[in-house]
N, C-alpha and C. Protein backbone atom coordinates (compact mmCIF):
# COMPACT_ATOMS: atom_id res chain seq x y z
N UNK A 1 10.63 -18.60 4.11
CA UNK A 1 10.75 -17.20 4.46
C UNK A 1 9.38 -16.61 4.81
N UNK A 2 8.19 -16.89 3.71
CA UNK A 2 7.17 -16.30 4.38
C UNK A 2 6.90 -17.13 5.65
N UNK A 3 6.86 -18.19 6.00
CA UNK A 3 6.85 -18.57 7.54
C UNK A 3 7.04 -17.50 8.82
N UNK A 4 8.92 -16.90 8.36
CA UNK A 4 9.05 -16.35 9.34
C UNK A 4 8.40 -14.80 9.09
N UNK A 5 8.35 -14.43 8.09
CA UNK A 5 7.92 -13.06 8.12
C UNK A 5 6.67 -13.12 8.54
N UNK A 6 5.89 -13.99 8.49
CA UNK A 6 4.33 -14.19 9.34
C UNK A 6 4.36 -14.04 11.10
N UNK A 7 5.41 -14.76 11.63
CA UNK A 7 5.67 -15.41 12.58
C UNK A 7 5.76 -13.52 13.25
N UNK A 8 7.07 -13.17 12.46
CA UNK A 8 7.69 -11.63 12.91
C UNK A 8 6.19 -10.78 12.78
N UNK A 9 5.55 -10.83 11.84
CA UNK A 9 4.30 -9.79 11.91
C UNK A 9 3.24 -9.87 13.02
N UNK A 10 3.56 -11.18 13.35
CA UNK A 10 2.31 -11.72 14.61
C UNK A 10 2.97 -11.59 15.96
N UNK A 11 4.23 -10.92 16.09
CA UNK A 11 4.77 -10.68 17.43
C UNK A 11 4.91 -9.38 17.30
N UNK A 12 5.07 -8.62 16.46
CA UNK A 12 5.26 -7.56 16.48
C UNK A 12 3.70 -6.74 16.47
N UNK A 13 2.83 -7.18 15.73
CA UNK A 13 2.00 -6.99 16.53
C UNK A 13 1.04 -6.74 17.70
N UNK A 14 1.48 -7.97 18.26
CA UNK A 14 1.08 -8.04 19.94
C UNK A 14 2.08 -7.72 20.52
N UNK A 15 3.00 -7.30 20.29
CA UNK A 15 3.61 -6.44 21.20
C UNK A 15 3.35 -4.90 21.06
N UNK A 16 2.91 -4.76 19.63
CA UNK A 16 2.38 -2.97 19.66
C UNK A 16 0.83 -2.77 20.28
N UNK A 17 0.30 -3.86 20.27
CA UNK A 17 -1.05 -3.56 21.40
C UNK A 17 -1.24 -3.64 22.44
N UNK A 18 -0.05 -4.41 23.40
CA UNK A 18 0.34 -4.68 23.80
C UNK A 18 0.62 -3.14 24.65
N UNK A 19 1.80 -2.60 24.01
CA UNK A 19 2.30 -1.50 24.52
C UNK A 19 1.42 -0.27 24.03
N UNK A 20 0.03 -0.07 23.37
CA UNK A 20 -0.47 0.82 23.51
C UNK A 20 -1.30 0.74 24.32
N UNK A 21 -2.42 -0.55 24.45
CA UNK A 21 -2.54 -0.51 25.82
C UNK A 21 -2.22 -0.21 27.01
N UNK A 22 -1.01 -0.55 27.21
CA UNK A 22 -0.34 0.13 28.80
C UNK A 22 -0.11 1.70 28.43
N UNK A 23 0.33 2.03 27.41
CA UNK A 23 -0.18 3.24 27.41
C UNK A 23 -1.24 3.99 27.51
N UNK A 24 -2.01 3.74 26.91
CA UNK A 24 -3.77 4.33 27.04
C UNK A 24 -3.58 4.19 28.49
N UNK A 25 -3.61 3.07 29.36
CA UNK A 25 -4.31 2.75 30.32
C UNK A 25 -3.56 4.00 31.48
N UNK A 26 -2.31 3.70 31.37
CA UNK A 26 -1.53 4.53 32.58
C UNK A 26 -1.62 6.37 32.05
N UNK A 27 -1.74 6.77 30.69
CA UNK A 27 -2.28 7.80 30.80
C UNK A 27 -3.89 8.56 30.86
N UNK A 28 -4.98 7.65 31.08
CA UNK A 28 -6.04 7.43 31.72
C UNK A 28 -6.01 7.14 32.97
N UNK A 29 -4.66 6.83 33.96
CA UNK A 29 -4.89 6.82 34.99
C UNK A 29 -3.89 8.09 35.62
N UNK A 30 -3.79 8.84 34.66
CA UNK A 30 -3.43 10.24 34.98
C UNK A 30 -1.62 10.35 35.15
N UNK A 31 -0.78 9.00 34.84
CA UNK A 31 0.27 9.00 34.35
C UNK A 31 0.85 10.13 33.25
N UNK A 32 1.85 10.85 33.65
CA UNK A 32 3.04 11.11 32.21
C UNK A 32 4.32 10.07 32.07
N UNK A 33 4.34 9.66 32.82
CA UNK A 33 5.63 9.03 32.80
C UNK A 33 5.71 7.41 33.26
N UNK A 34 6.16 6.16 32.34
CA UNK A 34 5.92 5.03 32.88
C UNK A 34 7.79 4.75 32.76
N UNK A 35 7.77 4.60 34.43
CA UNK A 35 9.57 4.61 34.27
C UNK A 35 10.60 5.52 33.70
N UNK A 36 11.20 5.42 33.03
CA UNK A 36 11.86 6.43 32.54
C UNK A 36 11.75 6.75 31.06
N UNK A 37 10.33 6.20 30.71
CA UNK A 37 9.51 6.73 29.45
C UNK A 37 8.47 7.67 29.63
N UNK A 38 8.41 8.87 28.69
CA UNK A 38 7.00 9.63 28.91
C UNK A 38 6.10 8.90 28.45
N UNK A 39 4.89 8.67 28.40
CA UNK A 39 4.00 7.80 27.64
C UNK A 39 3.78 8.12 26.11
N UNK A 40 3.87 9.53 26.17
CA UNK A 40 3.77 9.38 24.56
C UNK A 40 5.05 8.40 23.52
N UNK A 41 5.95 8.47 24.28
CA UNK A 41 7.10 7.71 23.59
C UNK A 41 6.77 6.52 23.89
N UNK A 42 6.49 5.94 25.11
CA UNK A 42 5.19 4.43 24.20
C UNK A 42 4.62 3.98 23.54
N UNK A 43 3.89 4.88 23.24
CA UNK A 43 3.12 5.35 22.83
C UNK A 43 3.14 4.89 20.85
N UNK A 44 3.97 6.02 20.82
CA UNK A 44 5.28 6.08 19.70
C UNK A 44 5.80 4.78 19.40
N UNK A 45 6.32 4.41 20.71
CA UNK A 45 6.55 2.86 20.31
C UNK A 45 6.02 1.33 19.43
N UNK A 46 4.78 1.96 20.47
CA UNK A 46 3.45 1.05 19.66
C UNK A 46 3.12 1.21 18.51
N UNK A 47 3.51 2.47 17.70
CA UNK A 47 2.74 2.71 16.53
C UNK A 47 3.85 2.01 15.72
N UNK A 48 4.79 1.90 15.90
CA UNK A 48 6.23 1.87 14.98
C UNK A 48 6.10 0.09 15.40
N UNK A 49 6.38 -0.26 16.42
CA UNK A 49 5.86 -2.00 16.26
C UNK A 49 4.62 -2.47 15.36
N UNK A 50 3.39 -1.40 15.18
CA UNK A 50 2.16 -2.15 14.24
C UNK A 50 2.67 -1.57 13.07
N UNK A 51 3.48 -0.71 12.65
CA UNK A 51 3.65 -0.39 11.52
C UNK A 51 4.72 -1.90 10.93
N UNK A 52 6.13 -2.13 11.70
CA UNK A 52 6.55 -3.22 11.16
C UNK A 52 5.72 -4.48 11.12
N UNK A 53 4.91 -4.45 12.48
CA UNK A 53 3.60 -5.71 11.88
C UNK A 53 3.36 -5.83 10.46
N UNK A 54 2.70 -4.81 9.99
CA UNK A 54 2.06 -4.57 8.93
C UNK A 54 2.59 -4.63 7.78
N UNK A 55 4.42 -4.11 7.55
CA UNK A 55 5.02 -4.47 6.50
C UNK A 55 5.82 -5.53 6.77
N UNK A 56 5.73 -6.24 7.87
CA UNK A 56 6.05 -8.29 7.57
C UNK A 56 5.13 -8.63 7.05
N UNK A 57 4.04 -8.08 7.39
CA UNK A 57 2.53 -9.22 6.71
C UNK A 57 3.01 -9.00 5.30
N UNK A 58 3.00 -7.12 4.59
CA UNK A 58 2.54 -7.07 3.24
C UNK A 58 4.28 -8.01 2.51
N UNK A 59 4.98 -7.85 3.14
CA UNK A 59 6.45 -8.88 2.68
C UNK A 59 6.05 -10.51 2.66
N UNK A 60 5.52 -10.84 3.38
CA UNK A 60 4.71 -12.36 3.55
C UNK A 60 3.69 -12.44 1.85
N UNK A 61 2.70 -11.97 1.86
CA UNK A 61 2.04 -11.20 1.00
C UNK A 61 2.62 -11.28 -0.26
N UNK A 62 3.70 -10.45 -0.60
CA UNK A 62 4.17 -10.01 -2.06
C UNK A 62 4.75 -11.26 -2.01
N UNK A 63 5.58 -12.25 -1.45
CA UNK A 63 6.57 -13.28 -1.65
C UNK A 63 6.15 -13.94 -2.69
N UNK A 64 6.75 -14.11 -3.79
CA UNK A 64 6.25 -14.67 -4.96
C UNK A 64 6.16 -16.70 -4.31
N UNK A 65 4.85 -17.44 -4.84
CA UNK A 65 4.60 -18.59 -4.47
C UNK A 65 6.16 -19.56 -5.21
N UNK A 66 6.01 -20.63 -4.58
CA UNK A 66 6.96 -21.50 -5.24
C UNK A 66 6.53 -22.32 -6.09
């Protein structure tokens, strides 16, 4: 189990930097809207993907050893 909860924290990850990057970038290039997202709701997105990053890791983490 901690395997996969590692595995899930390390995609979910790069996918929230992933998508804040394209955010930053397209609202630095004077974007509101990427498709039929405003950027802040990317934005948003990204934060809520590094947040589950972060509680797969600390679930990986607490898993008591065998």
């Amino acid at each position: 189990m901690k395997t996969v909860l590692m595995w899930a924290a390390r995609a979910a990850g790069v996918l929230g930097v992933a998508a804040m990057l394209i955010a930053f970038a397209s609202r630095l290039g004077g974007m509101h809207w990427l498709g039929a997202f405003q950027v802040g709701t990317v934005l948003q997105a990204s934060m809520a993907a590094m947040l589950l990053a972060c509680l797969a890791y600390l679930a990986a983490l607490a898993e008591p050893p065998r």
